[in-house]
C-alpha atoms as a PDB file:
ATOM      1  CA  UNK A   1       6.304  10.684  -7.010  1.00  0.00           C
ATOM      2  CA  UNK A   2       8.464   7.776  -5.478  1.00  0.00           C
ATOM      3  CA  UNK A   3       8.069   9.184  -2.425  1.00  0.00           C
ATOM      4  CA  UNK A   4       4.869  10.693  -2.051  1.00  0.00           C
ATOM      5  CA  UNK A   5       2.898   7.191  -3.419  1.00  0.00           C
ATOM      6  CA  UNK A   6       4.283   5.381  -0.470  1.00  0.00           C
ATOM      7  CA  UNK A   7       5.460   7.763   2.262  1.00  0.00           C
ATOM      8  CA  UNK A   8       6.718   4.467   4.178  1.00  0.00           C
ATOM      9  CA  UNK A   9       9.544   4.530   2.229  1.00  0.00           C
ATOM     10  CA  UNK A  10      12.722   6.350   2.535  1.00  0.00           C
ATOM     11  CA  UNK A  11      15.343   6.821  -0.113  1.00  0.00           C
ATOM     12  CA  UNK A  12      19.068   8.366  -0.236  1.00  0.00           C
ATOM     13  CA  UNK A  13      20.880  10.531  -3.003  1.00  0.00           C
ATOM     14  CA  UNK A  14      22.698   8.113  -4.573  1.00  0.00           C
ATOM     15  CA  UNK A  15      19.895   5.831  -4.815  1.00  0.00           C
ATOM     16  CA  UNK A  16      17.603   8.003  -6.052  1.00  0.00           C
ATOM     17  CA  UNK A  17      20.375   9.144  -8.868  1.00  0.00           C
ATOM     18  CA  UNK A  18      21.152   5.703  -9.735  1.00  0.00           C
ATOM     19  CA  UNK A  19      17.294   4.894  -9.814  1.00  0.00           C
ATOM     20  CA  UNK A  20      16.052   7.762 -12.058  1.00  0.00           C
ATOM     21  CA  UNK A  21      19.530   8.058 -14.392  1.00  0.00           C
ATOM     22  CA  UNK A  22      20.027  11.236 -13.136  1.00  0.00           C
ATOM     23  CA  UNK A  23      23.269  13.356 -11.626  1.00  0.00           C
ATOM     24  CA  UNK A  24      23.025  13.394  -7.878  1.00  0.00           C
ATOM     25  CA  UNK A  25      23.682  16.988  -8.192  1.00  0.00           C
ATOM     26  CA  UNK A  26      20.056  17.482  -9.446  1.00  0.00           C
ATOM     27  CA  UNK A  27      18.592  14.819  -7.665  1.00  0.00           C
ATOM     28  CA  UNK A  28      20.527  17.158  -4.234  1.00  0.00           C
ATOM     29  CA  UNK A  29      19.045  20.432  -5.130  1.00  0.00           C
ATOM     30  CA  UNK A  30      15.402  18.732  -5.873  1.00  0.00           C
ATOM     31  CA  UNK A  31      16.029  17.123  -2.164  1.00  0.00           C
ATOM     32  CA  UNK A  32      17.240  20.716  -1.154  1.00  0.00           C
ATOM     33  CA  UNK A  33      14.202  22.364  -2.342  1.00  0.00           C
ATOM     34  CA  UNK A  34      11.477  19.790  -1.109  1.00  0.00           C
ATOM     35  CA  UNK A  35      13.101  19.838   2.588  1.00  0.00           C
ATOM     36  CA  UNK A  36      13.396  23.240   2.711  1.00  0.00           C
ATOM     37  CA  UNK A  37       9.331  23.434   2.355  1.00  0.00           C
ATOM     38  CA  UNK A  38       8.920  20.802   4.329  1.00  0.00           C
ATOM     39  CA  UNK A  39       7.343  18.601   2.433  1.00  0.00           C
ATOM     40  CA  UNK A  40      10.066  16.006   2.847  1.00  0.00           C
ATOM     41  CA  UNK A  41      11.850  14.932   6.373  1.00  0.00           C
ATOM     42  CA  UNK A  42      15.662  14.048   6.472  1.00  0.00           C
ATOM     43  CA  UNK A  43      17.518  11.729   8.575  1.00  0.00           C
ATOM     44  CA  UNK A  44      20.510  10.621   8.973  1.00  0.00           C
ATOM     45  CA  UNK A  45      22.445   7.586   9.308  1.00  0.00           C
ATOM     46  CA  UNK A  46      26.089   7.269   9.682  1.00  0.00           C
ATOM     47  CA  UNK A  47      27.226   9.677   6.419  1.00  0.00           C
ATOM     48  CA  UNK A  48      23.919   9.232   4.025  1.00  0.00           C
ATOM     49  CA  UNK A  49      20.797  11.295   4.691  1.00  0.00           C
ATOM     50  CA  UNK A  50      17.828   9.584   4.021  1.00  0.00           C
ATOM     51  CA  UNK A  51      14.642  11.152   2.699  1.00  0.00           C
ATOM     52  CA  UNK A  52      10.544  10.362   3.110  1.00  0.00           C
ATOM     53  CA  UNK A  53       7.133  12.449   2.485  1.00  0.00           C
ATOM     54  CA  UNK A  54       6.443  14.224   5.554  1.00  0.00           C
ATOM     55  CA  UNK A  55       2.936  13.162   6.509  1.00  0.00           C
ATOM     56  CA  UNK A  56       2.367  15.963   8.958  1.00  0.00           C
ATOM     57  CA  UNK A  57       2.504  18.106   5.888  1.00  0.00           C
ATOM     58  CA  UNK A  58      -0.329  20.083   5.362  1.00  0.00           C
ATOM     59  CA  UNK A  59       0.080  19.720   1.637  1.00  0.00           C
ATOM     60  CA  UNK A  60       0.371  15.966   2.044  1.00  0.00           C
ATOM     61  CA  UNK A  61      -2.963  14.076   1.544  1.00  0.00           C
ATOM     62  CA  UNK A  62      -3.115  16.074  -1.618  1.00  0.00           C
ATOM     63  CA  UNK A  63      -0.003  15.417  -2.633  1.00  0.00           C
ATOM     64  CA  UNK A  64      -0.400  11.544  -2.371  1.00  0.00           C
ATOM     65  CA  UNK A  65      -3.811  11.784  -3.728  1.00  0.00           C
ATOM     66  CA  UNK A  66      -2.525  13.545  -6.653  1.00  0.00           C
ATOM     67  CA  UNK A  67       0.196  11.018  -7.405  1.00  0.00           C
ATOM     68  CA  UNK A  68      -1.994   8.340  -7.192  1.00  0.00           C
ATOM     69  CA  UNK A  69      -4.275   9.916  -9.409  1.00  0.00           C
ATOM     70  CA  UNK A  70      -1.422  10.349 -11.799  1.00  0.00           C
ATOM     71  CA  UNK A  71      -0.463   7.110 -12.186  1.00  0.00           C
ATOM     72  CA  UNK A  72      -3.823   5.409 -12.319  1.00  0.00           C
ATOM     73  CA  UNK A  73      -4.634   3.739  -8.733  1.00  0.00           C
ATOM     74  CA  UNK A  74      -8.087   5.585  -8.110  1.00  0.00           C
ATOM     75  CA  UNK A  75      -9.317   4.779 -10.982  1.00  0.00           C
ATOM     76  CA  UNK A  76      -7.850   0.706 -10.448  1.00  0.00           C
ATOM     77  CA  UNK A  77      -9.598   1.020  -6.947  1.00  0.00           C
ATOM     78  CA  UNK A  78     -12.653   1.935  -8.003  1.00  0.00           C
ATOM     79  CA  UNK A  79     -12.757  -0.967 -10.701  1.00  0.00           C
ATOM     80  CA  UNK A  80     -11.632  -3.572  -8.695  1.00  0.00           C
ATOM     81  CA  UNK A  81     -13.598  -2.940  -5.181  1.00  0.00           C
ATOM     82  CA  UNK A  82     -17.093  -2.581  -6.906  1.00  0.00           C
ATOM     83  CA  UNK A  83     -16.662  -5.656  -9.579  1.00  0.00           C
ATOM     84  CA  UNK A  84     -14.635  -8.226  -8.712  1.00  0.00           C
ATOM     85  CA  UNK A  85     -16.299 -10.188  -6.068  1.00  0.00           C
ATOM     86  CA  UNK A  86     -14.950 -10.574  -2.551  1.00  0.00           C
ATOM     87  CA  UNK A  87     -11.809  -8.548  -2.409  1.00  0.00           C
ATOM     88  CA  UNK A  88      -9.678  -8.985   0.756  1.00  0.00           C
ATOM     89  CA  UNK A  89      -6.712  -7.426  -0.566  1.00  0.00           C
ATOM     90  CA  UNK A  90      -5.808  -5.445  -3.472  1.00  0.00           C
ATOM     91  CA  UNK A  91      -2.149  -3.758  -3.387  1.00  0.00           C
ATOM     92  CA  UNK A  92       0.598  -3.239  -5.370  1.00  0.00           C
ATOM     93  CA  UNK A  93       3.887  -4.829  -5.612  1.00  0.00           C
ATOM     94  CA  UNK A  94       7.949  -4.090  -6.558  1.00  0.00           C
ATOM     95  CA  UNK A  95       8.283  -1.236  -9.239  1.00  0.00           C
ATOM     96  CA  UNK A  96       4.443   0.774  -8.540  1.00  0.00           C
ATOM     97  CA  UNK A  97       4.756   0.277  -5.038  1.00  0.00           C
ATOM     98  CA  UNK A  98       8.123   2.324  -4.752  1.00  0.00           C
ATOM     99  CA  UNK A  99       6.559   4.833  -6.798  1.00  0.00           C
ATOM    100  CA  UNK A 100       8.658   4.070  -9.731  1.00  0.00           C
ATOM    101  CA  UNK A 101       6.279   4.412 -12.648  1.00  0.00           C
ATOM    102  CA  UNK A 102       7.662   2.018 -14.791  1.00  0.00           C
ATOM    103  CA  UNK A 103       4.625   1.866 -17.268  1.00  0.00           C
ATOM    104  CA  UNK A 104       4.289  -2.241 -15.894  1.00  0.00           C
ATOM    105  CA  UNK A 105       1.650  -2.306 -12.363  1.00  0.00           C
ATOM    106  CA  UNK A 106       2.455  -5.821 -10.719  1.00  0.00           C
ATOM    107  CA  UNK A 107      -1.456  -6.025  -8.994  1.00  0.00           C
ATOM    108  CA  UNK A 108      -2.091  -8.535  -6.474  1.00  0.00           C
ATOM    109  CA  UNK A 109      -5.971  -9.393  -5.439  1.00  0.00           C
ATOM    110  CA  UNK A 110      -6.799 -11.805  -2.368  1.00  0.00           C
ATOM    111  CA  UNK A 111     -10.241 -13.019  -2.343  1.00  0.00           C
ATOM    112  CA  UNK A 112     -13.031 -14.707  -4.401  1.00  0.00           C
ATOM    113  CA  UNK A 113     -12.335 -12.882  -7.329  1.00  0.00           C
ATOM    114  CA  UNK A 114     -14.475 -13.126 -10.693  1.00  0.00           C
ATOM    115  CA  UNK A 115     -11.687 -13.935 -13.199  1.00  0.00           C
ATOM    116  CA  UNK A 116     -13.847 -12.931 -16.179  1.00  0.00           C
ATOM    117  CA  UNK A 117     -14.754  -9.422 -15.160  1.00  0.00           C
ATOM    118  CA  UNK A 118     -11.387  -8.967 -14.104  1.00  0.00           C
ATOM    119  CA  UNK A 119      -9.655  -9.647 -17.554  1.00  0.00           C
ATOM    120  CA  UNK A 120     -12.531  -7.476 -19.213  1.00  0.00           C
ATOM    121  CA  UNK A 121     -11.829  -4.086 -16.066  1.00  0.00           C
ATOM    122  CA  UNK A 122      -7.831  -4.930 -16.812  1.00  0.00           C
ATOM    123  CA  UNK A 123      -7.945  -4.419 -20.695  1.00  0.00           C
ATOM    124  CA  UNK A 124     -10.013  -1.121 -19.845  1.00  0.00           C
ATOM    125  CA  UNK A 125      -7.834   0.038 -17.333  1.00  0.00           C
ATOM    126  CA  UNK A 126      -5.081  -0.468 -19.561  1.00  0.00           C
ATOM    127  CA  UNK A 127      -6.360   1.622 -22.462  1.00  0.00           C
ATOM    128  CA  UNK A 128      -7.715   4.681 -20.001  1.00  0.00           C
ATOM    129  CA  UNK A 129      -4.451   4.843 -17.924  1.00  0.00           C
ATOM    130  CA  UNK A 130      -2.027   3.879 -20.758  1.00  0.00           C
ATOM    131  CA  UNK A 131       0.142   0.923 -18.454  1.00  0.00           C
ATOM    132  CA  UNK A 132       0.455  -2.561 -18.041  1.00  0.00           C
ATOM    133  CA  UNK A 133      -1.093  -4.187 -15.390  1.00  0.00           C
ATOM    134  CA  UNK A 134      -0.634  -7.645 -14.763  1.00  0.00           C
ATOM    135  CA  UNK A 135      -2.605  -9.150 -12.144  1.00  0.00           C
ATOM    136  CA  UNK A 136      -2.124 -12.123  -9.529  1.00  0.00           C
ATOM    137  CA  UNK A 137      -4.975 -13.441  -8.034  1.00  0.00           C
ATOM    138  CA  UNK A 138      -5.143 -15.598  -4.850  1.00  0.00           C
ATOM    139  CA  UNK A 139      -7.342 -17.323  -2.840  1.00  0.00           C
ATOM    140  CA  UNK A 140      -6.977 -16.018   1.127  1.00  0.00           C
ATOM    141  CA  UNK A 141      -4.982 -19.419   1.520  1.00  0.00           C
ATOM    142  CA  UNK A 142      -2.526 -19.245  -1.127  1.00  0.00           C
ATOM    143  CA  UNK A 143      -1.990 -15.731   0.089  1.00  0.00           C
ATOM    144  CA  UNK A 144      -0.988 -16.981   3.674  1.00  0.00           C
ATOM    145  CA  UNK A 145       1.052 -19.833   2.343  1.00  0.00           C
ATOM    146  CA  UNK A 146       2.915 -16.718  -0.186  1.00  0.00           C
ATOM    147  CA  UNK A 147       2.680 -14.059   2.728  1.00  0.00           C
ATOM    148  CA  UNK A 148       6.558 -14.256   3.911  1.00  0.00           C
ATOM    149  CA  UNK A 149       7.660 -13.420  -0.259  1.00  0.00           C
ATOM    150  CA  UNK A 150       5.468 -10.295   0.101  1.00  0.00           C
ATOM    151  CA  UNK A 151       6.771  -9.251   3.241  1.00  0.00           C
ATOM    152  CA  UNK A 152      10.150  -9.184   1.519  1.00  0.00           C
ATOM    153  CA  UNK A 153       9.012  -7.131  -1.587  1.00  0.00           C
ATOM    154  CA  UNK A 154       8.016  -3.522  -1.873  1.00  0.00           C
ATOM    155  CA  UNK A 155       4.267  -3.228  -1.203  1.00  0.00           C
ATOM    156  CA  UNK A 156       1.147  -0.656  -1.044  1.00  0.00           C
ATOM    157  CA  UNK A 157      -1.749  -1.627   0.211  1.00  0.00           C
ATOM    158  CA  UNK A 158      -4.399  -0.507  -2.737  1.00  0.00           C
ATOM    159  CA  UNK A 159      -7.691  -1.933  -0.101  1.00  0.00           C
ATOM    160  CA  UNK A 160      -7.730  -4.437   2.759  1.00  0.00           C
ATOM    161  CA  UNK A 161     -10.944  -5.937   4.714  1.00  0.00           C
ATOM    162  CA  UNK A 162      -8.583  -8.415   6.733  1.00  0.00           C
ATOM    163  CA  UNK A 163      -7.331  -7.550  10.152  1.00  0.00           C
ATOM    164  CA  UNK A 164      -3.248  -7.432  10.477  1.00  0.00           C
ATOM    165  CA  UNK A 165      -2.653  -7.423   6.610  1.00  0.00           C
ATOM    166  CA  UNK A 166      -0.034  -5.459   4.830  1.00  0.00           C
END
């Protein structure tokens, strides 16, 4: 799922072992079997090989559909685009956005957002998709003032009506 949420990403073994508690020999043959149906691409630098969602898959836009589905983000999406206001950005940040599902979504909305609905679409969310979500909200001036701490955290762009964003 980690790598088919945000196919941006790439990931090695040993971090992917350490990450999920899991021997790297499983982790390997998972890797192994993925590659082999190309579903993920491999490179590699120095003596690790690095792994990411091939996009070119034909399998692909179902398979990041699907995951997103799974944890939750179409139906956070749909909430959040057609009742909260003036949404600039929506995305998701550190745990979510590396496709760890950690049961906690860090959610970050940019706009004139109406604070009321969202506390009333985030306790419904909660109960349908069984996580956490804790929201920040931001006006589109905090966000530039914050922009440089997102750029150096794990993100996935959920919706965007700004030019040049994430």
């Amino acid at each position: 799922m980690r790598l088919f949420l945000n196919p941006d990403q790439e990931a090695y073994l040993r971090e992917l072992s350490k990450e999920f508690s899991t021997p790297p020999s499983v982790i390997k043959e998972e890797l192994k079997n993925l590659s082999k149906v190309g579903l993920l691409s491999q490179k590699k630098n120095g003596r690790q090989i690095f792994y990411r969602a091939n996009t070119t898959h034909p399998l692909f836009p179902e398979l990041h559909s699907m995951v997103k589905k799974a944890l939750g983000m179409d139906k956070i999406l749909d909430s959040i685009v057609s009742r909260l206001g003036m949404v600039k950005i929506a995305f998701l940040m550190d745990d979510y956005a590396k496709g760890r599902d950690t049961g906690i979504i860090d959610l970050v909305l940019v706009g004139d957002i109406d604070q009321k609905n969202l506390q009333d679409l985030v306790r419904k969310t909660e109960r349908y998709i069984k996580r956490k979500i804790r929201p920040l909200v931001l006006t589109e001036n905090e966000y530039e003032h914050m922009k440089t701490i997102f750029d150096e955290r794990p993100i996935l762009t959920l919706w965007t009506s700004l030019p040049n964003s994430q």
